[in-house]
Protein backbone atom coordinates (compact mmCIF):
# COMPACT_ATOMS: atom_id res chain seq x y z
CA UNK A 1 -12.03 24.94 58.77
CA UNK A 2 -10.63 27.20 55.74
CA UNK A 3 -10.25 24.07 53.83
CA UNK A 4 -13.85 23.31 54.55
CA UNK A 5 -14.98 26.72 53.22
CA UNK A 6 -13.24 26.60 50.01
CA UNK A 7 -15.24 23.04 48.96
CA UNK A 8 -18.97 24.42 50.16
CA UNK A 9 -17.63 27.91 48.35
CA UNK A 10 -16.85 24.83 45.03
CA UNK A 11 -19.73 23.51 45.79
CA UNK A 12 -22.17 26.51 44.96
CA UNK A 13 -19.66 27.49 42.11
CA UNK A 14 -20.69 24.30 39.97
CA UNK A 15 -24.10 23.38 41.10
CA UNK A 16 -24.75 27.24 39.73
CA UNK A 17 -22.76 26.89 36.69
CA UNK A 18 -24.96 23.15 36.05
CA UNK A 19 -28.02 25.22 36.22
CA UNK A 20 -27.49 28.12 33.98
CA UNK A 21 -26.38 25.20 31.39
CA UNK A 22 -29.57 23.68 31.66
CA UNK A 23 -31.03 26.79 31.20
CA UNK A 24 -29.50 27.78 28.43
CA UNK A 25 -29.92 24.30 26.59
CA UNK A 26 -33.92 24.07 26.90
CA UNK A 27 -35.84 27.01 26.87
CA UNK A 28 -39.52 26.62 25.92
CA UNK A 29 -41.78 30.15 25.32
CA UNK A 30 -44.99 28.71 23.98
CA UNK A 31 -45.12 27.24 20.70
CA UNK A 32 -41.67 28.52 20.09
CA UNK A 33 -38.54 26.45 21.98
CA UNK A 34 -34.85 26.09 21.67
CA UNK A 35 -33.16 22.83 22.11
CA UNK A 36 -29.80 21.29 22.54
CA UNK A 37 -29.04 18.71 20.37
CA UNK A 38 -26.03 16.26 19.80
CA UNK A 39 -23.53 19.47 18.93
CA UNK A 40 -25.98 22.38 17.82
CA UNK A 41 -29.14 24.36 19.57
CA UNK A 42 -31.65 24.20 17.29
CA UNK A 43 -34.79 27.01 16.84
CA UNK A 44 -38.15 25.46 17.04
CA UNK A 45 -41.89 26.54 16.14
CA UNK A 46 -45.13 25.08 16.12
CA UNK A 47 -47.70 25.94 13.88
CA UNK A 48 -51.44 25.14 13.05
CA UNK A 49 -51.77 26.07 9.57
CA UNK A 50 -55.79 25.47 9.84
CA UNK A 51 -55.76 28.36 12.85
CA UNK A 52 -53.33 30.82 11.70
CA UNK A 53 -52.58 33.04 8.82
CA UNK A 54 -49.33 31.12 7.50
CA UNK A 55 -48.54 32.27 3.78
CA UNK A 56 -45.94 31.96 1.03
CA UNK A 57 -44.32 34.75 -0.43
CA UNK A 58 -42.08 35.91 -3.28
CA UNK A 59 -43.36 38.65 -5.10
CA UNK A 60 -45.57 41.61 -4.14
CA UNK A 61 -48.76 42.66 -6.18
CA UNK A 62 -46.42 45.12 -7.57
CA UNK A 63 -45.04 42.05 -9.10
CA UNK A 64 -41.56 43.38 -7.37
CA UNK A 65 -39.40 40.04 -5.57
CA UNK A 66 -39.93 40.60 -1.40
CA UNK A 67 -36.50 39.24 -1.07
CA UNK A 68 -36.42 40.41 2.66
CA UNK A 69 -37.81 40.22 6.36
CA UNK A 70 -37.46 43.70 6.70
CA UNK A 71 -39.04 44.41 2.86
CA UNK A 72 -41.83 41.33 4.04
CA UNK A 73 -42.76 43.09 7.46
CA UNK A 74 -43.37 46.54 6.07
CA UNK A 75 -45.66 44.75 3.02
CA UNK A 76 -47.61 43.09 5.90
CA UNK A 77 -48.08 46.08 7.90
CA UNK A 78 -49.31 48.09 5.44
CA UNK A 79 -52.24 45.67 5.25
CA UNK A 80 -52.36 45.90 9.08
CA UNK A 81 -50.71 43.05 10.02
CA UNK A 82 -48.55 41.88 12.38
CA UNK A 83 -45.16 39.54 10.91
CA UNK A 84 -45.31 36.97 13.68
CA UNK A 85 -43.05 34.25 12.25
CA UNK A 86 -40.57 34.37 8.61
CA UNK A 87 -38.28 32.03 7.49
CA UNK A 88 -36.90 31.24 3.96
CA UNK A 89 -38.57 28.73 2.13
CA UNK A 90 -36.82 26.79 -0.27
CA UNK A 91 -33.50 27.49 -2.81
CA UNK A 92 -33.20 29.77 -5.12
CA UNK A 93 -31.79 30.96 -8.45
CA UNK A 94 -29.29 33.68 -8.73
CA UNK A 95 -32.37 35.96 -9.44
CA UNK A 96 -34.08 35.34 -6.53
CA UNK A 97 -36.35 32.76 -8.54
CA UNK A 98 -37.67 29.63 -6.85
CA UNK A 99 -35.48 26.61 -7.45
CA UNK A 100 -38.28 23.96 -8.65
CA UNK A 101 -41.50 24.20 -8.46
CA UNK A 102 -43.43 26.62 -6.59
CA UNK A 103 -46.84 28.01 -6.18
CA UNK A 104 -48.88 30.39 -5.00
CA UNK A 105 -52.46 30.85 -3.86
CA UNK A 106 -53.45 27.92 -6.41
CA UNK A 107 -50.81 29.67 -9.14
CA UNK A 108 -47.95 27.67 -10.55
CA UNK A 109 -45.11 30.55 -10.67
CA UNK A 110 -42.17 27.93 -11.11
CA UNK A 111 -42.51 24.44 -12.29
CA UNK A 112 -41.41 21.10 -10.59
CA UNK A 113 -38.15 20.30 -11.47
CA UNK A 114 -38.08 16.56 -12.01
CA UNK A 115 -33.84 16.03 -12.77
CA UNK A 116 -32.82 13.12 -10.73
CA UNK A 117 -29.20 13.98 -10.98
CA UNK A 118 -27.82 17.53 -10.37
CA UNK A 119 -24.75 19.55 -8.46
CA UNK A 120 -25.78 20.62 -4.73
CA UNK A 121 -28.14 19.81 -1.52
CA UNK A 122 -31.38 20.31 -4.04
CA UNK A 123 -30.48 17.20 -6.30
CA UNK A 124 -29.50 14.76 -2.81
CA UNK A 125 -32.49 12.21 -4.41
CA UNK A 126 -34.66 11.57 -2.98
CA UNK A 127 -35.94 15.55 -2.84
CA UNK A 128 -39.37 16.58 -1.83
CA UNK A 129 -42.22 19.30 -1.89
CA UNK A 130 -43.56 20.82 0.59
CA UNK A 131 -47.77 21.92 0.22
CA UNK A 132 -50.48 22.96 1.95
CA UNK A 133 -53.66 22.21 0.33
CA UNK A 134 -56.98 24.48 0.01
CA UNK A 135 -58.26 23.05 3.25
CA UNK A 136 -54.96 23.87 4.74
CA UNK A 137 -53.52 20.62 5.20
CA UNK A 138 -50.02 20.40 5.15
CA UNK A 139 -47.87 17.67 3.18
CA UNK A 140 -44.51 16.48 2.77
CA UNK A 141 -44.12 14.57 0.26
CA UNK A 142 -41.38 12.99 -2.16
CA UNK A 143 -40.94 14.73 -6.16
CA UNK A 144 -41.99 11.53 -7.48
CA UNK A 145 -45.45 11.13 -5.17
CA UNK A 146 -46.31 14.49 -6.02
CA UNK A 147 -48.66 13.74 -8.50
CA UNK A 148 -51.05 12.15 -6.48
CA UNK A 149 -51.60 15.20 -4.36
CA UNK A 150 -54.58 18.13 -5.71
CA UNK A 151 -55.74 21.12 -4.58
CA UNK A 152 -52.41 22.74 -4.18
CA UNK A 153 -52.40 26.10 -2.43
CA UNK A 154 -48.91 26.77 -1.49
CA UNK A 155 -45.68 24.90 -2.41
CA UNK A 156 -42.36 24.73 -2.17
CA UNK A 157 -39.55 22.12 -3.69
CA UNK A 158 -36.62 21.60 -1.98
CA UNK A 159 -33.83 18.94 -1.40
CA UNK A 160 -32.95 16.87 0.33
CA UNK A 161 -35.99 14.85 2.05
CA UNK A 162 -34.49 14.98 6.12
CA UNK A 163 -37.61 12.02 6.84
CA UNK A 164 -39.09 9.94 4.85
CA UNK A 165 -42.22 7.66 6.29
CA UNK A 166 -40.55 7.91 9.68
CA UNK A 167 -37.01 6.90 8.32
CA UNK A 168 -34.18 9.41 7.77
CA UNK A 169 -32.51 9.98 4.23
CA UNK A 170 -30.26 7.19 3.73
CA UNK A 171 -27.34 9.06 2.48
CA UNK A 172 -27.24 10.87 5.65
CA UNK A 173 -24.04 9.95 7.77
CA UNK A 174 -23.99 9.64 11.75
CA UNK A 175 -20.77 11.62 12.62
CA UNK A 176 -20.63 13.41 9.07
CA UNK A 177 -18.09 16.55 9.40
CA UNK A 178 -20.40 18.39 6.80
CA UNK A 179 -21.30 21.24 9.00
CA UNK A 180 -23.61 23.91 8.22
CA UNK A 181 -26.62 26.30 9.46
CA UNK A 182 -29.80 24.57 8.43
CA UNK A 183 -33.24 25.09 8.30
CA UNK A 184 -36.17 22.97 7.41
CA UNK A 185 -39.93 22.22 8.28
CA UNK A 186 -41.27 18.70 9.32
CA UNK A 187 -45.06 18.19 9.94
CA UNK A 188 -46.05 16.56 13.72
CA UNK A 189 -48.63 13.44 14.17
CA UNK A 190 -51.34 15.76 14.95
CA UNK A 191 -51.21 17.76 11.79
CA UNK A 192 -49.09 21.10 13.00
CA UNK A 193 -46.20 22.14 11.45
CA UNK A 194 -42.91 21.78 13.18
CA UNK A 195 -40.65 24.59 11.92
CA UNK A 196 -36.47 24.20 12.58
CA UNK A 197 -33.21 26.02 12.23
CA UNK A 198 -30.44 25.32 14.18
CA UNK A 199 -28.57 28.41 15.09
CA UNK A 200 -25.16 26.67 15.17
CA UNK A 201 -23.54 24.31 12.28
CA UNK A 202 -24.79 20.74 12.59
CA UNK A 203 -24.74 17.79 9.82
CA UNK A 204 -27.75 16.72 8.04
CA UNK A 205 -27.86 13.43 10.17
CA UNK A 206 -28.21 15.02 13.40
CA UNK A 207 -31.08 17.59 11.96
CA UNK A 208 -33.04 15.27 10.46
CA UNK A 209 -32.97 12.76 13.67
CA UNK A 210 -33.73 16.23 15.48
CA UNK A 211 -37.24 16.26 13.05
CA UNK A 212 -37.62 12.27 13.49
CA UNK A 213 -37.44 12.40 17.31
CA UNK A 214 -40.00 14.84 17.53
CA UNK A 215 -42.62 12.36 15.70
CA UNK A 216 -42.33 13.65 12.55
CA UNK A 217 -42.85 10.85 9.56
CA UNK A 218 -41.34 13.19 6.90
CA UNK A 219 -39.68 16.71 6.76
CA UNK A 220 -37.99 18.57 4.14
CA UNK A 221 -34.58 20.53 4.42
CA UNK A 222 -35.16 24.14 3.04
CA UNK A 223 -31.87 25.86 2.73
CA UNK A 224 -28.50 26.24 4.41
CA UNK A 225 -26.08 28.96 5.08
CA UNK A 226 -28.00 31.58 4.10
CA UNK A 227 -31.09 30.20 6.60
CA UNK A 228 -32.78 32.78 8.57
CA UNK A 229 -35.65 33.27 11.18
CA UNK A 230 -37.40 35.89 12.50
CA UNK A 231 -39.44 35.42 15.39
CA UNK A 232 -39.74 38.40 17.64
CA UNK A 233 -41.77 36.21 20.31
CA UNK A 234 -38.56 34.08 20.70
CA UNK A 235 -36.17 37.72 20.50
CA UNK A 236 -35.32 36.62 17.20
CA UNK A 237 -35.10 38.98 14.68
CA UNK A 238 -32.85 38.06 11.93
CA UNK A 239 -33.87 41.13 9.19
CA UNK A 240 -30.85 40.82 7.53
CA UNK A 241 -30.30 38.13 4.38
CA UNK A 242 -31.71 37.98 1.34
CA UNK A 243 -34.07 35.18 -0.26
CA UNK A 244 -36.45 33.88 -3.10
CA UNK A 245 -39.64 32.58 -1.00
CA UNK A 246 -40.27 33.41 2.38
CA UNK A 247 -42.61 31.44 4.48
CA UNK A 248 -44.29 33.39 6.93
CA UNK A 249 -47.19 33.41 9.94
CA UNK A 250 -48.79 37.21 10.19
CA UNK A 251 -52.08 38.15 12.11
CA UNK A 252 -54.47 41.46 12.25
CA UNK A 253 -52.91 43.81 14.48
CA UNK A 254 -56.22 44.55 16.22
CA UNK A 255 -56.67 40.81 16.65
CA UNK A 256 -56.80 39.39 20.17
């Protein structure tokens, strides 16, 4: 009898312990969801960039560099808003300049850098852009296609290119020990944007197949070690870190 008490007692033990695992692994809250890849949880969020307010940002209209969350959310706010979503955008210079091209609102601010060969993640060819045009369609896109694109209203270049026309990068390496916090933006079949950081270290072959799995024909990687999100809706509030541009989703506070 004893001995039967101590297995049911086992019993509850694990099947409790499998549950809170499960939990833990997949947790959806809207458009915002955390999931457990291969070795690393990655940070998820949707976005419609023809129904919200999603902006690129660098520098203030005192032409001073936002450089922050924190810095962003109190620019934002003063213009009654609410920061809903922030994460950096894209490498940067040790001045907090964009790294390649970048613009803004239909300005070129930094111009496309077209070097094929280079030291770090930026120069892993090929490297891409991401834009959203005036009509507020979003593109991925190789540096070398970016010519055919107009209209530019936003941009970003980064490296490397995590999917490219449904294939991943093919210097990316199943099993690579190249471990690091990443974060990068894909866009979805239907036209949303899929934004991604995995909150643990993970290699650029298991991000990339995280961005390819989720129907994504091409996605950009944005930065590494320094990556940061803030996304209160998810309790997510990175503030700390600083950064060149800062993609970011806001909406009027008296907006419902």
């Amino acid at each position: 009898m004893r001995l039967r008490i101590v297995v049911f007692i086992m019993t509850i033990c694990f099947t409790a312990l499998s549950c809170k695992t499960k939990t833990e692994n997949t947790l959806a809250i809207s458009n915002t969801s955390v999931t457990k890849t291969k070795d690393a949880p990655i940070l998820s969020y949707i976005i419609n960039p023809k129904k919200t307010s999603l902006k690129f940002y660098w520098k203030n209209e005192k032409d001073s560099i936002i450089k922050t969350f924190k810095n962003l959310k109190k620019e934002v706010e003063t213009n009654n808003q609410e920061l809903l979503f922030a994460m950096n955008g894209g490498m940067f210079k040790k001045d907090y300049s964009p790294q390649g091209l970048y613009v803004q609102k239909g300005k070129t601010l930094s111009k496309l850098d077209t070097i094929n060969k280079g030291f770090g993640n930026f120069y892993l060819q090929p490297n891409g852009v991401f834009l959203i045009t005036e009509n507020g369609i979003p593109i991925i896109t190789k540096t070398q296609d970016l010519k055919i694109y107009k209209d530019i209203y936003y941009a970003t270049q980064s490296g490397p290119m995590l999917v490219i026309n449904g294939t991943l990068h093919p210097k990316f390496n199943k099993g690579s020990f190249n471990l690091n916090i990443r974060n990068g933006v894909g866009v979805l079949p239907n036209g949303d944007l899929l934004f991604a950081m995995s909150t643990e270290k993970i290699n650029f072959y298991d991000f990339a197949t995280f961005f390819k799995n989720k129907g994504c024909e091409n996605a950009l990687y944005l930065d590494g070690f320094v990556s940061k999100t803030y996304l209160p809706s998810k309790q997510y509030k990175q503030l700390e870190g600083e950064f060149g541009v800062i993609i970011a989703e806001t909406r009027l506070i008296n907006d419902n």
